[in-house]
PDB file of N, CA and C in Angstrom:
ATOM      1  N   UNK A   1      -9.788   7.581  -4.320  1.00  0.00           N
ATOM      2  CA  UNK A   1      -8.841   6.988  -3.400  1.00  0.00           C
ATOM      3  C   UNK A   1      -7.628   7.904  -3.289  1.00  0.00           C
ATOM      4  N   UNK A   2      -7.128   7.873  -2.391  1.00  0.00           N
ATOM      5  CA  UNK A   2      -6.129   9.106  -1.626  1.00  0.00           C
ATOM      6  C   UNK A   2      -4.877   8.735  -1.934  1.00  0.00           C
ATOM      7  N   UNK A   3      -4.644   7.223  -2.039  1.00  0.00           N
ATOM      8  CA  UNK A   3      -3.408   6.284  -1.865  1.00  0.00           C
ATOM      9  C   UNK A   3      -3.280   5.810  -3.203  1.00  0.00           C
ATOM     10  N   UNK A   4      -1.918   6.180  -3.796  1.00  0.00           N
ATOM     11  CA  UNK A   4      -1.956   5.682  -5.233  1.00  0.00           C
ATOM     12  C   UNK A   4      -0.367   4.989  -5.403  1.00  0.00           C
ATOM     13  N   UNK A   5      -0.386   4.221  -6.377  1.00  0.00           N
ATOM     14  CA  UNK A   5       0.862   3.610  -7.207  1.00  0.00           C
ATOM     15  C   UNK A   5       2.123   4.152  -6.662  1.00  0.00           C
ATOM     16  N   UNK A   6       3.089   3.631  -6.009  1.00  0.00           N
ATOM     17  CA  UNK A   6       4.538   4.290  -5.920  1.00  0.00           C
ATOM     18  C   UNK A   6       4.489   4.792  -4.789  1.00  0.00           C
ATOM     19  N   UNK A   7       3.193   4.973  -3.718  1.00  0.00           N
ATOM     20  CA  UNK A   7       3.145   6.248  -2.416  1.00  0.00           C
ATOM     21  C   UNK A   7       3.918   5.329  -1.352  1.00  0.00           C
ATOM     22  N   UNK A   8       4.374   5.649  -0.883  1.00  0.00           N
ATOM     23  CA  UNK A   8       5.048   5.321   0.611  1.00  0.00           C
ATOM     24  C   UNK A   8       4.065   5.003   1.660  1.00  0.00           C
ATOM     25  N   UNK A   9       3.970   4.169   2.101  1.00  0.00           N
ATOM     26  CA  UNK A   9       2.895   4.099   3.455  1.00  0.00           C
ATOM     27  C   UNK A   9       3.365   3.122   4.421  1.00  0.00           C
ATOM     28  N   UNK A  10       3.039   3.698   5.336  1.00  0.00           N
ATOM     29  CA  UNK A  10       2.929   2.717   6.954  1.00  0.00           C
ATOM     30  C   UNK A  10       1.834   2.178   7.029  1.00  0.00           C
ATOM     31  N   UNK A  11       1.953   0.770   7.625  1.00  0.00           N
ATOM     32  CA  UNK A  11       0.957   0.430   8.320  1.00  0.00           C
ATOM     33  C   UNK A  11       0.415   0.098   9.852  1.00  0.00           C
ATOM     34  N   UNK A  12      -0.960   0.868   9.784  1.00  0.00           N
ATOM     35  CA  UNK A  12      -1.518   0.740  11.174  1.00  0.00           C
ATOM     36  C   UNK A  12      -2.253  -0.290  11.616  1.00  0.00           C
ATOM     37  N   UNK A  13      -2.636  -1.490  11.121  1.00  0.00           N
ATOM     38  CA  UNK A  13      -3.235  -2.268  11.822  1.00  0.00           C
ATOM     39  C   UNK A  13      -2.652  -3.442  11.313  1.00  0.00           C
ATOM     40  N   UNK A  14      -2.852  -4.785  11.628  1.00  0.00           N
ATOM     41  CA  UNK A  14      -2.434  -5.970  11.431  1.00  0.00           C
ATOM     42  C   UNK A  14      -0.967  -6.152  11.781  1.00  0.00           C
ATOM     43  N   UNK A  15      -0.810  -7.852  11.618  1.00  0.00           N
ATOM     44  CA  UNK A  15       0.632  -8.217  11.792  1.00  0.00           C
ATOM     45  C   UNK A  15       1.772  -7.517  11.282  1.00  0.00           C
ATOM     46  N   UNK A  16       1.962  -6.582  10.516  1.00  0.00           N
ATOM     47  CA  UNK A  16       2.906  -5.836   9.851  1.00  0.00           C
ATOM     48  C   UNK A  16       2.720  -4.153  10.526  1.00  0.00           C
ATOM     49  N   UNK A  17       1.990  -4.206  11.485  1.00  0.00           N
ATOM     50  CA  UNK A  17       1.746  -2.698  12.183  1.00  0.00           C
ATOM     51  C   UNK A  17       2.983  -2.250  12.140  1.00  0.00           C
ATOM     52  N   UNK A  18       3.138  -0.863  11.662  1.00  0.00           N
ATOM     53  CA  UNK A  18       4.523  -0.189  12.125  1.00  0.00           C
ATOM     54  C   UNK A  18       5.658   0.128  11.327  1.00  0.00           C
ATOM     55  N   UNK A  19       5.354  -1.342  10.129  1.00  0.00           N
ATOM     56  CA  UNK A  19       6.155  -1.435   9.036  1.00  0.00           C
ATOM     57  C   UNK A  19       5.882  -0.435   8.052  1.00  0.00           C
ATOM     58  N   UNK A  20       6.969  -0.007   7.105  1.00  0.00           N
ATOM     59  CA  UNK A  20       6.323   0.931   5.661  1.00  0.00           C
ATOM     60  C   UNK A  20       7.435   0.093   4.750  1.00  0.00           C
ATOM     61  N   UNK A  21       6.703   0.318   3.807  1.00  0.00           N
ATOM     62  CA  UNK A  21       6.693  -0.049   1.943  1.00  0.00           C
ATOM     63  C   UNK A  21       6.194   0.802   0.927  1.00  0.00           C
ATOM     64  N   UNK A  22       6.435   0.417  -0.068  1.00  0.00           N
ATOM     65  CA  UNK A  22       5.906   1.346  -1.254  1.00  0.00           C
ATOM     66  C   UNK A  22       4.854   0.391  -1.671  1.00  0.00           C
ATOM     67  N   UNK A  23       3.750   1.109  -2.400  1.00  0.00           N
ATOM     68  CA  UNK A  23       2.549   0.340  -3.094  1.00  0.00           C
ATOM     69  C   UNK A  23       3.013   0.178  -4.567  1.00  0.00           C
ATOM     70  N   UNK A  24       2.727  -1.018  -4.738  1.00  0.00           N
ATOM     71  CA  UNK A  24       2.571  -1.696  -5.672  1.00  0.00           C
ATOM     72  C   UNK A  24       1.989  -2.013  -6.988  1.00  0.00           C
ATOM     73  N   UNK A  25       0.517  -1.939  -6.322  1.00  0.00           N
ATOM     74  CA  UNK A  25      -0.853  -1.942  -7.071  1.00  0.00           C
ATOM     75  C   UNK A  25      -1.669  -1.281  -6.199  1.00  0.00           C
ATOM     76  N   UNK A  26      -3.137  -0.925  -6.824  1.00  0.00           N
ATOM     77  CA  UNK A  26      -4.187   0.016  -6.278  1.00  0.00           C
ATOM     78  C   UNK A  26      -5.723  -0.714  -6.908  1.00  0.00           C
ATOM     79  N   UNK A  27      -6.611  -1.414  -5.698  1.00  0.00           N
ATOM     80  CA  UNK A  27      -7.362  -2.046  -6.567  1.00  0.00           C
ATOM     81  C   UNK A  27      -8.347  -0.993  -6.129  1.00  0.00           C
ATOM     82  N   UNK A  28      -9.189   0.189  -6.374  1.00  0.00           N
ATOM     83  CA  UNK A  28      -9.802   1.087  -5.970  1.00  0.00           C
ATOM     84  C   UNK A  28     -11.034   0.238  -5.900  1.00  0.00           C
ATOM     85  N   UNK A  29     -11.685  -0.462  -6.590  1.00  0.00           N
ATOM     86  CA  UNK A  29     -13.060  -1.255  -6.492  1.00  0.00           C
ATOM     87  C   UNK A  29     -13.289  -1.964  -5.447  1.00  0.00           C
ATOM     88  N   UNK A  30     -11.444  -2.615  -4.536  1.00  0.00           N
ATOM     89  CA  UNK A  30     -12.199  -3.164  -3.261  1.00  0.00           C
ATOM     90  C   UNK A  30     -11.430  -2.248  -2.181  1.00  0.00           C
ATOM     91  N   UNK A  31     -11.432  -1.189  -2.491  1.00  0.00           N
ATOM     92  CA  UNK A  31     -10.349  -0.428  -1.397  1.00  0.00           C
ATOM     93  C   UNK A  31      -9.519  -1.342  -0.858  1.00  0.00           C
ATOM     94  N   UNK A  32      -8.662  -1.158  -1.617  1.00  0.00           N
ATOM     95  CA  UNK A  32      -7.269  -2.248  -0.630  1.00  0.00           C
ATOM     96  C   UNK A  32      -6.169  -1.612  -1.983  1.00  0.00           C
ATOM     97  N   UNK A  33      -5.025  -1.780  -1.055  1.00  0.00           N
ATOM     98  CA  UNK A  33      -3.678  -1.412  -2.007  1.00  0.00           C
ATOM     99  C   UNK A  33      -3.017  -3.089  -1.501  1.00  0.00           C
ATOM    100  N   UNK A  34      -1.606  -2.903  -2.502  1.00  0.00           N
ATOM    101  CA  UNK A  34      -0.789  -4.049  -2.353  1.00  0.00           C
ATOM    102  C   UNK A  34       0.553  -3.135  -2.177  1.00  0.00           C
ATOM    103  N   UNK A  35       1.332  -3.775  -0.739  1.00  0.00           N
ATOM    104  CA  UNK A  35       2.711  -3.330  -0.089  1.00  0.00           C
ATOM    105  C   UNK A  35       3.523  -4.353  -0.685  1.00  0.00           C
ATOM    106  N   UNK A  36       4.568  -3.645  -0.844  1.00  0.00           N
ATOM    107  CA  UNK A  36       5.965  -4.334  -1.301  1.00  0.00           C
ATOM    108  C   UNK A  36       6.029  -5.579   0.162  1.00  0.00           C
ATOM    109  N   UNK A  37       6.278  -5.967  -0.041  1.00  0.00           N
ATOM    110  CA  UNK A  37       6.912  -7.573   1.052  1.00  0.00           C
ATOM    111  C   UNK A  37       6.208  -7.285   1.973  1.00  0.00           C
ATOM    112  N   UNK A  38       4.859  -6.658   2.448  1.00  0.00           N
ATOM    113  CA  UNK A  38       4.152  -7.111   3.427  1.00  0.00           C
ATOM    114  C   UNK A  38       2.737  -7.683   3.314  1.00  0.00           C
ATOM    115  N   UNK A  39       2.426  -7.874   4.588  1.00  0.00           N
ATOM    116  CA  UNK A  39       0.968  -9.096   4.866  1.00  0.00           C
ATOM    117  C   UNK A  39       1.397 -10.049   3.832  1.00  0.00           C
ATOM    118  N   UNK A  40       2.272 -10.922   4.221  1.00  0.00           N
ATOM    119  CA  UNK A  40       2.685 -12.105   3.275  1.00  0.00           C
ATOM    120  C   UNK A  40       2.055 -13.514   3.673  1.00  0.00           C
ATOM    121  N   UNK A  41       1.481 -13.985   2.429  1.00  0.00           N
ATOM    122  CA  UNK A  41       0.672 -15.125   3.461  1.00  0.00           C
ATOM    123  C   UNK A  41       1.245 -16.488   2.714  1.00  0.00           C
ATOM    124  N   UNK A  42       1.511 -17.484   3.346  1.00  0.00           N
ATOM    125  CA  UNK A  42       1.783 -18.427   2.262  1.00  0.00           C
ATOM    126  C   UNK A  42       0.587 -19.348   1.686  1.00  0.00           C
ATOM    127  N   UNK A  43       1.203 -19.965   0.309  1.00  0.00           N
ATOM    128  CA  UNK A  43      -0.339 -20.274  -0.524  1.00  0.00           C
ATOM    129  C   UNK A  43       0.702 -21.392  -1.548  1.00  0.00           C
ATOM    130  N   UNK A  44      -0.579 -22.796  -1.413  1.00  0.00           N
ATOM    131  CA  UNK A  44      -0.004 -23.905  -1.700  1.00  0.00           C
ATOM    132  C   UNK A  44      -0.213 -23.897  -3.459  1.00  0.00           C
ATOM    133  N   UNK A  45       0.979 -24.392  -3.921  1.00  0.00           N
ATOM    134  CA  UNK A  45       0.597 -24.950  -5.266  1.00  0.00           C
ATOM    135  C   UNK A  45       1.009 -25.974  -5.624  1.00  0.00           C
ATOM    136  N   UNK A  46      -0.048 -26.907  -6.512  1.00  0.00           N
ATOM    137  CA  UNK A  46       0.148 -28.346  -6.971  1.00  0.00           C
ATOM    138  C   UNK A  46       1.032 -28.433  -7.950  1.00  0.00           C
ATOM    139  N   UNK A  47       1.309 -29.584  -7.776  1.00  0.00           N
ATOM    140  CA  UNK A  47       2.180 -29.615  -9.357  1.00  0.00           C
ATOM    141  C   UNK A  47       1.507 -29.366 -10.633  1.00  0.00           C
ATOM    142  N   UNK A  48       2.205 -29.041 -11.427  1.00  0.00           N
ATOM    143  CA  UNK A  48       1.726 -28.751 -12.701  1.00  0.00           C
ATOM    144  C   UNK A  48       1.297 -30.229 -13.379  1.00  0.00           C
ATOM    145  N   UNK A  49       2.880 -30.597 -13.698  1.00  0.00           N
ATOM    146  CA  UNK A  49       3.288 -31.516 -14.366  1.00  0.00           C
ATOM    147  C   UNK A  49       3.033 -32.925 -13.138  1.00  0.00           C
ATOM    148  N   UNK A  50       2.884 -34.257 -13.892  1.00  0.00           N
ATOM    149  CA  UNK A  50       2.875 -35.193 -13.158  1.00  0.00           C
ATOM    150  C   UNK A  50       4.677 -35.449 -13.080  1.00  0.00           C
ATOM    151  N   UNK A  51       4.527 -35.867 -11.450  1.00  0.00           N
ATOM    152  CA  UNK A  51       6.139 -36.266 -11.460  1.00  0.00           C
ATOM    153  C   UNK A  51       6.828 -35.115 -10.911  1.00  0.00           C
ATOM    154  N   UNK A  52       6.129 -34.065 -10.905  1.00  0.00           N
ATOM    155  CA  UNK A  52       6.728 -32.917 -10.303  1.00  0.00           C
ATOM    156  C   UNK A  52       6.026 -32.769  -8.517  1.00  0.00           C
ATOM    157  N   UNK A  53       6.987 -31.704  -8.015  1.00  0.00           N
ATOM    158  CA  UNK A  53       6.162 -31.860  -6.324  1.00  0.00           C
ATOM    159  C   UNK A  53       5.696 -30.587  -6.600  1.00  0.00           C
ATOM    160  N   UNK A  54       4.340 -30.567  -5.482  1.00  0.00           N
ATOM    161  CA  UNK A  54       4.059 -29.167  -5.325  1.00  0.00           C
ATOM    162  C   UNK A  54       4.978 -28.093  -4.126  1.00  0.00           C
ATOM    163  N   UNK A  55       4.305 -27.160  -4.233  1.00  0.00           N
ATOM    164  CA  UNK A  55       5.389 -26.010  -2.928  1.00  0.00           C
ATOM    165  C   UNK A  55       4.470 -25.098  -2.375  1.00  0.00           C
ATOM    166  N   UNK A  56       5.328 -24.534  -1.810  1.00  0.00           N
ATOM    167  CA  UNK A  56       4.540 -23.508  -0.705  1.00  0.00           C
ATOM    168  C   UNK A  56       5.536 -22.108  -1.080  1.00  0.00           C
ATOM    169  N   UNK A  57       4.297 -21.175  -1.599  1.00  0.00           N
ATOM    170  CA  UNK A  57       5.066 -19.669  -2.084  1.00  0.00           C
ATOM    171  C   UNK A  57       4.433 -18.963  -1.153  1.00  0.00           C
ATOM    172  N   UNK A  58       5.010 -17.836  -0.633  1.00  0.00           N
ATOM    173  CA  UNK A  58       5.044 -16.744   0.172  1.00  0.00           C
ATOM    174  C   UNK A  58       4.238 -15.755  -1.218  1.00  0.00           C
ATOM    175  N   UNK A  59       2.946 -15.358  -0.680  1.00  0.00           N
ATOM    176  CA  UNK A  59       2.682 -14.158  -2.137  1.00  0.00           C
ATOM    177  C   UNK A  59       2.190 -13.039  -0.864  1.00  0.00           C
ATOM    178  N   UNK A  60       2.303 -12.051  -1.377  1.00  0.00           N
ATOM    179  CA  UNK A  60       1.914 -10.527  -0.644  1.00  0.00           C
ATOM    180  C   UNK A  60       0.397  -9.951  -1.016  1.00  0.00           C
ATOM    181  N   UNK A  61      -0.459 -10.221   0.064  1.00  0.00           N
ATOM    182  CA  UNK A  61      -2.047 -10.011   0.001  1.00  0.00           C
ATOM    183  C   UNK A  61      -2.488  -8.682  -0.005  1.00  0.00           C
ATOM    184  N   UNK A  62      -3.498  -7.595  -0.753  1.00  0.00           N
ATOM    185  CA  UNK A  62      -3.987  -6.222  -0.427  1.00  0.00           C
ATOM    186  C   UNK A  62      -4.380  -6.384   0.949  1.00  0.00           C
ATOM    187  N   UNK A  63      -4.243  -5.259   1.093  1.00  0.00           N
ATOM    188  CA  UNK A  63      -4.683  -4.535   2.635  1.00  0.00           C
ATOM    189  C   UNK A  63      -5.664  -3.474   1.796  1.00  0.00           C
ATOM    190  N   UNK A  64      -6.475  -3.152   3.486  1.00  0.00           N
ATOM    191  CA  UNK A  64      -7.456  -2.313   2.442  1.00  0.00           C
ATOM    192  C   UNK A  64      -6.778  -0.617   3.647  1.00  0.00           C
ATOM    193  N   UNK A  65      -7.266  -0.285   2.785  1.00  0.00           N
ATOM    194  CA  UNK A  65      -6.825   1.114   2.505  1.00  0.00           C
ATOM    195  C   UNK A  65      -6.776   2.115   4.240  1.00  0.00           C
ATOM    196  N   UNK A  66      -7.868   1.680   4.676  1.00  0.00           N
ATOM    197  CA  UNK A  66      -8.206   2.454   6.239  1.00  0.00           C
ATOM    198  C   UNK A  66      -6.974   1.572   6.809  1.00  0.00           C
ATOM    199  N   UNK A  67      -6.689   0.945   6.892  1.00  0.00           N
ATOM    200  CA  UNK A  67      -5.461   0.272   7.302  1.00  0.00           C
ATOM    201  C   UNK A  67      -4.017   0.898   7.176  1.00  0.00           C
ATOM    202  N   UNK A  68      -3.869   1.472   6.629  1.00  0.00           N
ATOM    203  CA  UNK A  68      -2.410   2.054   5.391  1.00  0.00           C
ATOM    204  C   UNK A  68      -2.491   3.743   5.639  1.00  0.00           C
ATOM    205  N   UNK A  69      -1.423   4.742   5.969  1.00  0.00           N
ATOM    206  CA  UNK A  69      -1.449   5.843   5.337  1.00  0.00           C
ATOM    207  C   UNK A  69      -0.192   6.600   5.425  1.00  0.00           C
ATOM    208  N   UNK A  70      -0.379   7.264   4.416  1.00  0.00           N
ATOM    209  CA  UNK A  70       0.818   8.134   4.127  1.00  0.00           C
ATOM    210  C   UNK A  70       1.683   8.667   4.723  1.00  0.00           C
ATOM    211  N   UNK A  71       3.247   8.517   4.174  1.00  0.00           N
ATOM    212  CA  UNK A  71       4.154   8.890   5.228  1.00  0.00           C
ATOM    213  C   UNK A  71       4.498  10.277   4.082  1.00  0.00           C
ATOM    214  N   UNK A  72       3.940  11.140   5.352  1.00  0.00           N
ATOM    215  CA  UNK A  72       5.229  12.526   4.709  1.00  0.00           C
ATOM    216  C   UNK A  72       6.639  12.465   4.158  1.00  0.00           C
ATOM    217  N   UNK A  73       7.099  13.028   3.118  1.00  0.00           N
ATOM    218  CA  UNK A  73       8.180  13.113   2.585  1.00  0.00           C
ATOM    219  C   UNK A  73       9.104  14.440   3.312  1.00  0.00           C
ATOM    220  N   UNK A  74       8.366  15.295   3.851  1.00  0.00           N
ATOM    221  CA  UNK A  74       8.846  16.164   4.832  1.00  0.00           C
ATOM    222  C   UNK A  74       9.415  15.978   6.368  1.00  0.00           C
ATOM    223  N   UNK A  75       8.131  15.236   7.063  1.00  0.00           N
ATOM    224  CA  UNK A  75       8.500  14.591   8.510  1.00  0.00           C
ATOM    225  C   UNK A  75       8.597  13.288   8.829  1.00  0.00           C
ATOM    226  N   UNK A  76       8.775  12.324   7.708  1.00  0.00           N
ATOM    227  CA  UNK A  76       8.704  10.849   7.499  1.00  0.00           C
ATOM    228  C   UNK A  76       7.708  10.254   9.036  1.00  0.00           C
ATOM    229  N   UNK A  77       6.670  10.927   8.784  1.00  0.00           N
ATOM    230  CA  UNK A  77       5.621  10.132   9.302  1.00  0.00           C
ATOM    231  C   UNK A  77       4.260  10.546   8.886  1.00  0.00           C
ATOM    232  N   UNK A  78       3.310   9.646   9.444  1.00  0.00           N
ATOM    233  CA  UNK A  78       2.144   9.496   8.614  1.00  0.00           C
ATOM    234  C   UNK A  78       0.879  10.151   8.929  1.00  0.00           C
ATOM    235  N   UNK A  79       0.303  10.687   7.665  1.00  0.00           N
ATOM    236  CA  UNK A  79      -0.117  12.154   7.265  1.00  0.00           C
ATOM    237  C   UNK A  79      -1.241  11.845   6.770  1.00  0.00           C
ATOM    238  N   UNK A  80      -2.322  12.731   7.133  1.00  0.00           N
ATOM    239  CA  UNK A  80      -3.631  12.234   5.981  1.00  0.00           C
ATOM    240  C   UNK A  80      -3.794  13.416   4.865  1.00  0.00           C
ATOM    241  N   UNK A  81      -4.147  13.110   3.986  1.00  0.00           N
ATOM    242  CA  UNK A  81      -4.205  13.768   2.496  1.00  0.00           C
ATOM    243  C   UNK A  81      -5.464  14.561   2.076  1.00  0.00           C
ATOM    244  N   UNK A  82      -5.497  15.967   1.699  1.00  0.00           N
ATOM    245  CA  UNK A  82      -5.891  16.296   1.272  1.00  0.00           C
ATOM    246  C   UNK A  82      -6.151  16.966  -0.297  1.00  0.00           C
ATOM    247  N   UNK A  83      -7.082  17.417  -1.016  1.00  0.00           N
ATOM    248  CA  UNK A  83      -6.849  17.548  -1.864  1.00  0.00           C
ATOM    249  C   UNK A  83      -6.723  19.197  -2.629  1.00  0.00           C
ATOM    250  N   UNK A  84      -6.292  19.873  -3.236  1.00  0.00           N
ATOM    251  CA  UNK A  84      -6.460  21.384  -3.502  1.00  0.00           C
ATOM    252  C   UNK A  84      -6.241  21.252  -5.040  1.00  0.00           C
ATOM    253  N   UNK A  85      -7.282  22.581  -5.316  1.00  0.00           N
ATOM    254  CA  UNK A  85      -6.990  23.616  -6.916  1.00  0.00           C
ATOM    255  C   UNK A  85      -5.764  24.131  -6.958  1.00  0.00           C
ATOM    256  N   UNK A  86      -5.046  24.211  -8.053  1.00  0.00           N
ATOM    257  CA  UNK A  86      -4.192  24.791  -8.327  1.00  0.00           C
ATOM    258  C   UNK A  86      -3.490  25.064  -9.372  1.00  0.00           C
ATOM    259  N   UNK A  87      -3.802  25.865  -9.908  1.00  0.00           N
ATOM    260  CA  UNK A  87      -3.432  26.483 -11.539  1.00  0.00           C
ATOM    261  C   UNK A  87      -4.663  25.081 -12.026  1.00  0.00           C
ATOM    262  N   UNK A  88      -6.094  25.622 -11.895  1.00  0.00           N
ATOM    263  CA  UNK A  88      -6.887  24.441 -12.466  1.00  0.00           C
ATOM    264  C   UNK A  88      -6.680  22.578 -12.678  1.00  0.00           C
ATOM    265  N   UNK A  89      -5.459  22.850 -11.706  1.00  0.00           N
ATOM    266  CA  UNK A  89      -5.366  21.337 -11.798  1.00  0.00           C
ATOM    267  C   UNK A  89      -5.321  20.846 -10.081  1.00  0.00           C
ATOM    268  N   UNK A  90      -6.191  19.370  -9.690  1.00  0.00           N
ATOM    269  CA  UNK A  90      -6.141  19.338  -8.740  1.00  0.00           C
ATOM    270  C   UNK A  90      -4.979  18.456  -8.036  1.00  0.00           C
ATOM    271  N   UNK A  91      -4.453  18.448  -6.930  1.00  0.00           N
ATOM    272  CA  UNK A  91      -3.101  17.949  -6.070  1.00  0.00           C
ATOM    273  C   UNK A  91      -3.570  17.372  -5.126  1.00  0.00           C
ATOM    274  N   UNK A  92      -2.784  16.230  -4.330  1.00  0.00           N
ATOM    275  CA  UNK A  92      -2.887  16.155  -3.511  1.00  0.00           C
ATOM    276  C   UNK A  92      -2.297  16.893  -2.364  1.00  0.00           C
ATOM    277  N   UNK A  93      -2.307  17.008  -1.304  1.00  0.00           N
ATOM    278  CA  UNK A  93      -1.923  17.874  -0.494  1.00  0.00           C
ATOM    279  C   UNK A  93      -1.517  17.097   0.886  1.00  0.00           C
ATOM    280  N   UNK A  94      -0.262  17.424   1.873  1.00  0.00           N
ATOM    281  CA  UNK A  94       0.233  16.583   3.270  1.00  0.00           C
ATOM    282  C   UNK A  94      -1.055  17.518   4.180  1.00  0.00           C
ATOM    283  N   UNK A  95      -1.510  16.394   4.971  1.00  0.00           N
ATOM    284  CA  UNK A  95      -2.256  17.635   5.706  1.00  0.00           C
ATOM    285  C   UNK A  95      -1.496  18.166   6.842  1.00  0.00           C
ATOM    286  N   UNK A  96      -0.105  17.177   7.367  1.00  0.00           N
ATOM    287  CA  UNK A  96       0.856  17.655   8.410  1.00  0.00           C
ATOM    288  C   UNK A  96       1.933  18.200   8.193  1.00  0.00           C
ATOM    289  N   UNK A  97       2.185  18.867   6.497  1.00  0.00           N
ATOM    290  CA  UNK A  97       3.249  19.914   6.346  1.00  0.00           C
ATOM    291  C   UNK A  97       2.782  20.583   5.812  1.00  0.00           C
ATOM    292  N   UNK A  98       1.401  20.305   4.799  1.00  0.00           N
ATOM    293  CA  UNK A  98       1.098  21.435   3.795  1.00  0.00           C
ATOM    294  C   UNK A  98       1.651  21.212   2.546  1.00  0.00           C
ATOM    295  N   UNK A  99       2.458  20.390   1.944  1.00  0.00           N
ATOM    296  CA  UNK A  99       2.828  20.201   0.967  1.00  0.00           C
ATOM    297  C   UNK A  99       2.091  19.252   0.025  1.00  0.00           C
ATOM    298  N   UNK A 100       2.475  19.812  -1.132  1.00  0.00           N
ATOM    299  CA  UNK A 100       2.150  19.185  -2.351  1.00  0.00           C
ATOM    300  C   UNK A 100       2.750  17.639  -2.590  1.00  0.00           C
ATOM    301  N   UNK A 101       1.603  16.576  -2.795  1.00  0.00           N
ATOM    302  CA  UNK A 101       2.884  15.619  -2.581  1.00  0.00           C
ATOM    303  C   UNK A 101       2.907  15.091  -4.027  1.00  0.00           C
TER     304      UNK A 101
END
């Protein structure tokens, strides 16, 4: 997976098109990342306790990954990733500046 922990990304499809956030989490097994405060869906919970009410929380759902991509740190817009050797260790790479990201 191309998209990891901490990366900056925009998103291209869904209700949040257009928006960027930082990732969160990375579930690589279902290709999907999790954005800071976006695709927020709300989701009911019962009371715990008797005597208590239940509520309605706003939680932030994965997106999967073809959805999401990288915003250059060079041209703050969004870049697809490649990968390169270098001094035996491998990098990712901007494919729209060339940089190491």
């Amino acid at each position: 997976m191309k998209i990891r922990k901490n990366d900056n990304v925009i998103i291209l499809k869904g209700k949040d098109r257009g928006k960027s956030g930082k990732v969160l989490e990375v579930f690589p097994k279902l290709d999907k990342v999790l954005v800071e405060g976006k695709n927020v869906a709300k989701k009911r919970i019962g009371s715990r306790k008797t005597g208590r009410k239940g509520q309605v929380v706003e939680v932030s759902v994965p997106i999967h990954v073809s959805n999401v991509s990288l915003i250059d740190s060079k041209t703050k817009k969004p870049t697809r990733v490649s990968f390169k050797i270098e001094k035996d260790k491998k990098v990712r790479v901007s494919k729209k500046s060339g940089d190491v990201i």
